[in-house]
N, C-alpha and C. Protein backbone atom coordinates (compact mmCIF):
# COMPACT_ATOMS: atom_id res chain seq x y z
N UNK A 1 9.47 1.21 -0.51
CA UNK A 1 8.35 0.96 -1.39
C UNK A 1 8.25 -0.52 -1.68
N UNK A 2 6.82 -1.34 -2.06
CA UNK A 2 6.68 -2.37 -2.22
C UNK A 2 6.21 -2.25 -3.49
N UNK A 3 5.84 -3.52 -4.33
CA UNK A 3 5.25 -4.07 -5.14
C UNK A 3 3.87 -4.80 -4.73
N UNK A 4 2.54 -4.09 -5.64
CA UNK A 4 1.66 -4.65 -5.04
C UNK A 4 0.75 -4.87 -6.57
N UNK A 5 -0.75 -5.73 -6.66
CA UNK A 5 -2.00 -5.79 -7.56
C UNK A 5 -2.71 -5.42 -7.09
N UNK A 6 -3.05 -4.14 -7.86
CA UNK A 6 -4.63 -4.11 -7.25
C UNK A 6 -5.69 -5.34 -7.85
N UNK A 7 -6.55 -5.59 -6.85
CA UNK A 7 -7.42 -6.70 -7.10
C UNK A 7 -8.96 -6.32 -6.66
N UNK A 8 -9.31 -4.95 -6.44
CA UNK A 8 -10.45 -5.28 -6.05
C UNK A 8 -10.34 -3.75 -5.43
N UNK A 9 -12.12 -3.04 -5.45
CA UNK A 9 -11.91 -1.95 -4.83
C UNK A 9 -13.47 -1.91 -3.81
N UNK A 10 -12.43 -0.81 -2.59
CA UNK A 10 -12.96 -1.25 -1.38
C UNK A 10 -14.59 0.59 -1.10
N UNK A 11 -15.65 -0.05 -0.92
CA UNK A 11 -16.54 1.33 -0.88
C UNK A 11 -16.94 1.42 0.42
N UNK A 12 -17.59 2.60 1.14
CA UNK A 12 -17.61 2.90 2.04
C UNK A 12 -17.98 3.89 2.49
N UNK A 13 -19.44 3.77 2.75
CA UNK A 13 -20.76 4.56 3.13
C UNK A 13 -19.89 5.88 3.65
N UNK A 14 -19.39 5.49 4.83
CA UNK A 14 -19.07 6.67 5.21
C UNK A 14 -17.74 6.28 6.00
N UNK A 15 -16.80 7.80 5.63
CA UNK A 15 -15.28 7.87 6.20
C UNK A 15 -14.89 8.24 6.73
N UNK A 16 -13.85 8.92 7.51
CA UNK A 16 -13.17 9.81 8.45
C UNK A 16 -12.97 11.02 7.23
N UNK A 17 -13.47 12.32 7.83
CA UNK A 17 -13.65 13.22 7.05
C UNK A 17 -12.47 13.75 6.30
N UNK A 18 -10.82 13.56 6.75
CA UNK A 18 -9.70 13.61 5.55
C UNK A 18 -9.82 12.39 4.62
N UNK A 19 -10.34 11.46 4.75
CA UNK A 19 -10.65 10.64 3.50
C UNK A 19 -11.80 10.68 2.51
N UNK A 20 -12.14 11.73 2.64
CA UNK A 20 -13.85 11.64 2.01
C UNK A 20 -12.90 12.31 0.46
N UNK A 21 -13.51 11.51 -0.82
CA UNK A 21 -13.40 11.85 -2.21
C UNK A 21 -12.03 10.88 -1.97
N UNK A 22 -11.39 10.20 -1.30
CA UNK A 22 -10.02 9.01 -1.82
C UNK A 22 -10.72 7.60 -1.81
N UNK A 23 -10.30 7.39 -2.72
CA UNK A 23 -10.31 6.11 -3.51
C UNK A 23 -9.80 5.24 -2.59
N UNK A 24 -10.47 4.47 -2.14
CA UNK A 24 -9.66 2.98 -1.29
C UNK A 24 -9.39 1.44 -2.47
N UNK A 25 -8.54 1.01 -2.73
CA UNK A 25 -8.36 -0.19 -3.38
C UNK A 25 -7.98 -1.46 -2.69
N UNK A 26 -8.43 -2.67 -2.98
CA UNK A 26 -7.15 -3.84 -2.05
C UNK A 26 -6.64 -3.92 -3.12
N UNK A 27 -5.46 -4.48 -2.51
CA UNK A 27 -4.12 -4.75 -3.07
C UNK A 27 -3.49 -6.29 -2.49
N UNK A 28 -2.86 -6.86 -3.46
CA UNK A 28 -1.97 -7.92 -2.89
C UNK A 28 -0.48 -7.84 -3.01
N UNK A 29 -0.83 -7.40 -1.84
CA UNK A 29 1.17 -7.56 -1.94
C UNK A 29 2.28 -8.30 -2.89
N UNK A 30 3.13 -8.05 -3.49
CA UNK A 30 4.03 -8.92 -4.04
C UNK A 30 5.30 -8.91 -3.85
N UNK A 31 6.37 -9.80 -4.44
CA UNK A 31 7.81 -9.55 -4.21
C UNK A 31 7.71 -8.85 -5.40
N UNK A 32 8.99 -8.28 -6.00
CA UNK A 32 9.57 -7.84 -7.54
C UNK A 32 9.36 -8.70 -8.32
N UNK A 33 9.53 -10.35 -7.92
CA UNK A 33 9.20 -11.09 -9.18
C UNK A 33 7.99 -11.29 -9.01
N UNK A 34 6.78 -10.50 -8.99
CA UNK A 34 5.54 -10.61 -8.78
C UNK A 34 4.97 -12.10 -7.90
N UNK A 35 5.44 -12.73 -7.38
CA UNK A 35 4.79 -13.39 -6.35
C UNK A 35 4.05 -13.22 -5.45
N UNK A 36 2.84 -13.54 -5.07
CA UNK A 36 2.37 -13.25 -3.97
C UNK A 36 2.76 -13.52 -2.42
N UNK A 37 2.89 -12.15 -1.82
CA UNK A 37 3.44 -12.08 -0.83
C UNK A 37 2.35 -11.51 0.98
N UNK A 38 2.11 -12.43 1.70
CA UNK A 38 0.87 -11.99 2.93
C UNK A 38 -0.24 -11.74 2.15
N UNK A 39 -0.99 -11.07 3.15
CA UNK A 39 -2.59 -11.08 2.88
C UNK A 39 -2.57 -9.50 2.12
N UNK A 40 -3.86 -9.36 0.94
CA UNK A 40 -4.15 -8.01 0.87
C UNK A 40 -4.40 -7.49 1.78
N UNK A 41 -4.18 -6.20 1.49
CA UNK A 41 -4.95 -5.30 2.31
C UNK A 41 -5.71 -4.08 1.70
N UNK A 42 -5.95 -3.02 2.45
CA UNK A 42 -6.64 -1.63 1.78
C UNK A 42 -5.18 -0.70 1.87
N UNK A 43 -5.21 -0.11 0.33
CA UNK A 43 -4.68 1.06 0.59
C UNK A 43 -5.41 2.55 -0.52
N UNK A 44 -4.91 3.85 0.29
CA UNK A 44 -5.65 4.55 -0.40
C UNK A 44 -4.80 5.06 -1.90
N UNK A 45 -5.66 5.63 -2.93
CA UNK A 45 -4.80 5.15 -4.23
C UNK A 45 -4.85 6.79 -4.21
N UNK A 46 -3.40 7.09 -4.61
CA UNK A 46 -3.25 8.10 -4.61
C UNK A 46 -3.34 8.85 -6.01
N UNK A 47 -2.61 8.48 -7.40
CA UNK A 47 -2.21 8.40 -8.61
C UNK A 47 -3.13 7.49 -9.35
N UNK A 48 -4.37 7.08 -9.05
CA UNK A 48 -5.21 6.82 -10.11
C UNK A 48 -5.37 5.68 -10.67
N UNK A 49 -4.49 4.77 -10.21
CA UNK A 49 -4.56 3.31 -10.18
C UNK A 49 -5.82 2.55 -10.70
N UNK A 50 -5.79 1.65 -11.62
CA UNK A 50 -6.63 0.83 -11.77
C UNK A 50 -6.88 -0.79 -11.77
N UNK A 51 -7.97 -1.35 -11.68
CA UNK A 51 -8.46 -3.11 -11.69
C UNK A 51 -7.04 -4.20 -12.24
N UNK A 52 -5.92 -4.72 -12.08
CA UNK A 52 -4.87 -5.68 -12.33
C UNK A 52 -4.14 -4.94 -12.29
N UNK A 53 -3.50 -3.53 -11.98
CA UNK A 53 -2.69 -2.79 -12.23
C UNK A 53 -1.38 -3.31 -10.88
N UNK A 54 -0.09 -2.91 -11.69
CA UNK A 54 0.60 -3.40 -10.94
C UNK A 54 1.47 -1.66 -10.68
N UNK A 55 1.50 -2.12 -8.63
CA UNK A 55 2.05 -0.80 -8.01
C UNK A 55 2.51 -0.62 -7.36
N UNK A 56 3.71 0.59 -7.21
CA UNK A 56 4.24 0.78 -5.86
C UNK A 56 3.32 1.34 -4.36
N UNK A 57 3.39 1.01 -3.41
CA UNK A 57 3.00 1.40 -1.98
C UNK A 57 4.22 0.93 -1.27
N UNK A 58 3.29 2.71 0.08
CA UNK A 58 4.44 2.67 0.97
C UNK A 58 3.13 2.45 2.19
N UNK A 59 3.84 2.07 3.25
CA UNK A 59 3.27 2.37 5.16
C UNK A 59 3.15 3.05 5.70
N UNK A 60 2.74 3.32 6.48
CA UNK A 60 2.90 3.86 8.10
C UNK A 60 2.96 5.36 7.81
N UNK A 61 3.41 6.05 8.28
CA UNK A 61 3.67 7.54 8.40
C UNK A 61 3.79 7.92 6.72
N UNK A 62 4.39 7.47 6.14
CA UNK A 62 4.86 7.49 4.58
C UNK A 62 3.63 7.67 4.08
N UNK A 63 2.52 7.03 4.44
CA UNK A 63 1.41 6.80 3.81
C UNK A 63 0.61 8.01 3.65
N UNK A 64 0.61 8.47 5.32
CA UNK A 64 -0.41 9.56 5.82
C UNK A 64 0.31 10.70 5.22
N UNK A 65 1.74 10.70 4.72
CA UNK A 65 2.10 11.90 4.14
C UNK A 65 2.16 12.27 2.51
N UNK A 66 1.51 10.62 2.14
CA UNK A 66 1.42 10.70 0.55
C UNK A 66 -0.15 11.44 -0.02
N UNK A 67 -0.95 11.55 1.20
CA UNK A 67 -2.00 12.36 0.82
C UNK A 67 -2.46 13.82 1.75
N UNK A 68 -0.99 14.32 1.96
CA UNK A 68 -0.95 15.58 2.29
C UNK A 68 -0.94 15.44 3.86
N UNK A 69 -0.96 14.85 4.56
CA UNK A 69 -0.94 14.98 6.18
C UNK A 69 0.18 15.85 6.49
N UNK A 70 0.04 17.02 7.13
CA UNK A 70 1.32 17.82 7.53
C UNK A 70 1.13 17.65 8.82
N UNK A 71 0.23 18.44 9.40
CA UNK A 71 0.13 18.73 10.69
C UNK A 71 -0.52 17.58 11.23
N UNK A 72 -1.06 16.73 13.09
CA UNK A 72 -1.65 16.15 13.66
C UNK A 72 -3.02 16.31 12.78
N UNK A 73 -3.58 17.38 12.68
CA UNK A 73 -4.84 17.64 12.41
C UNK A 73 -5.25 17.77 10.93
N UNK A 74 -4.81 17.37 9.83
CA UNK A 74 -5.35 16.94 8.49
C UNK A 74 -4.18 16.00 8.14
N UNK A 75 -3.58 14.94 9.08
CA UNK A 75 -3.47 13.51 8.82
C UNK A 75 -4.35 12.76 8.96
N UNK A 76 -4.41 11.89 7.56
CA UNK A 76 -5.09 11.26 7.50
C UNK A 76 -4.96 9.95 8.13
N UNK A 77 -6.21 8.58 8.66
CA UNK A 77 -5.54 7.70 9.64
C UNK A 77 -5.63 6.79 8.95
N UNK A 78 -4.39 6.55 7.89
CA UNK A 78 -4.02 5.38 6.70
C UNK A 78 -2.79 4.68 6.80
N UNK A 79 -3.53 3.50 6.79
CA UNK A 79 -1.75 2.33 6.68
C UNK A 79 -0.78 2.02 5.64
N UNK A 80 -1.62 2.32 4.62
CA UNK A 80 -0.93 2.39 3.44
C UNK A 80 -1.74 2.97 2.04
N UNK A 81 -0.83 3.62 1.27
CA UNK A 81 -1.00 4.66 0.02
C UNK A 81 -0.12 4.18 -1.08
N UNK A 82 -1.00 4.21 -1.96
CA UNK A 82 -0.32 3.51 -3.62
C UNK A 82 0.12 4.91 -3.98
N UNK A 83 1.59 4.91 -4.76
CA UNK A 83 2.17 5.73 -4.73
C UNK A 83 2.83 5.66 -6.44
N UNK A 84 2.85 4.93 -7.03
CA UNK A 84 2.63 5.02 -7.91
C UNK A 84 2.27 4.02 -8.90
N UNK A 85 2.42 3.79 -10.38
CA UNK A 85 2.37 2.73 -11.30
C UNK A 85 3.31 2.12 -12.25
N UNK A 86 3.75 1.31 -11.94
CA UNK A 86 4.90 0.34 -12.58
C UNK A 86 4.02 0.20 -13.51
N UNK A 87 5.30 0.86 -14.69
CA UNK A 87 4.92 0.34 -15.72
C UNK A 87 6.47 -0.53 -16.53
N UNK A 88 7.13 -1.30 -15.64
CA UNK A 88 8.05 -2.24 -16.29
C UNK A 88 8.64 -2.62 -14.90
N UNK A 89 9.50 -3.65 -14.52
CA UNK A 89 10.36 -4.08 -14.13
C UNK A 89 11.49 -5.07 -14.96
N UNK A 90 13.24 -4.41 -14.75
CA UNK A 90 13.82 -5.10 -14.93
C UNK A 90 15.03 -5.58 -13.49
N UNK A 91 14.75 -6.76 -13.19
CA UNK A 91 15.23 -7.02 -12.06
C UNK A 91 16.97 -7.68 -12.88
N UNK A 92 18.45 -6.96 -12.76
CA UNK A 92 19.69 -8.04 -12.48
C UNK A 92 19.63 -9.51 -12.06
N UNK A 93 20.63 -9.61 -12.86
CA UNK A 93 20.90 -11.42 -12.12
C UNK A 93 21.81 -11.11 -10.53
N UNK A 94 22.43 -9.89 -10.42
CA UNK A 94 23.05 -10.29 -9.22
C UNK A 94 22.15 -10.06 -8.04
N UNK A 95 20.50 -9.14 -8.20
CA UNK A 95 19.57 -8.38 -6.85
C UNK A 95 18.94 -10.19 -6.75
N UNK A 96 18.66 -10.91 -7.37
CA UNK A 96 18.04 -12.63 -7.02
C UNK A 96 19.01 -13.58 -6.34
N UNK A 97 20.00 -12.96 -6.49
CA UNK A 97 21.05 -13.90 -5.84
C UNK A 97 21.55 -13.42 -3.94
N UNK A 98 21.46 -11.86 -4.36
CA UNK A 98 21.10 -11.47 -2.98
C UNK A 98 19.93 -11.89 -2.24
N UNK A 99 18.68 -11.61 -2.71
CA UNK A 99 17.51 -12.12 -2.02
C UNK A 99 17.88 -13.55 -1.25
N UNK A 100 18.95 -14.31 -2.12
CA UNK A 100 18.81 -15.76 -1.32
C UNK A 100 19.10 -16.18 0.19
C-alpha cells in the first residue's frame, strides 16, 4: 500500500461497462512523510474518498481485486484503487533512518 492526495476528480462520458457507477479520482502519490512522490495518476475510489483527503492505494492485480474482479470476466481494467482513508500517521524514529 502507498500513501497518496486526492487532488482532483477525473469524469467520463463513457466507461468500460465494470466501471460504470465508480468514482475515478487523481491522486498524488506520496512518501509517509507526505512528500510528493512521481506524477498523479487516476485511481478508482473505492471507500468514498474525498477533495485533500489523504489515502491508502494499491496496483496492479490488487487493484482489479479491490472492486470485486474474481473471474477474467467481471475484472475490472484498473491500475490502481484507493483502498482506504488515513486518518493519522505516526511514523518511529528508527522506520526514517531505515529509509536512508
Amino acid at each position: 500500500m502507498q500513501a497518496a492526495k486526492v487532488i482532483g476528480r477525473v469524469v467520463a462520458s463513457r466507461k468500460y461497462e465494470t466501471l460504470e457507477g465508480v468514482k475515478l479520482l487523481l491522486i498524488q502519490p506520496l512518501t509517509w512523510e507526505k512528500a510528493p512522490q512521481g506524477d498523479p495518476i487516476v485511481a478508482a475510489d473505492t471507500v468514498g474518498s474525498g477533495a485533500n483527503e489523504l489515502v491508502f492505494w494499491v496496483a496492479a492485480r490488487e487493484a482489479a481485486v479491490a472492486l470485486g474482479g474474481i473471474s477474467l470476466k467481471d475484472t475490472p481494467p484498473i491500475d490502481a484503487a484507493i483502498v482506504g482513508i488515513v486518518d493519522g500517521i505516526n511514523l518511529q524514529d528508527w522506520t526514517r533512518e531505515l529509509s536512508k
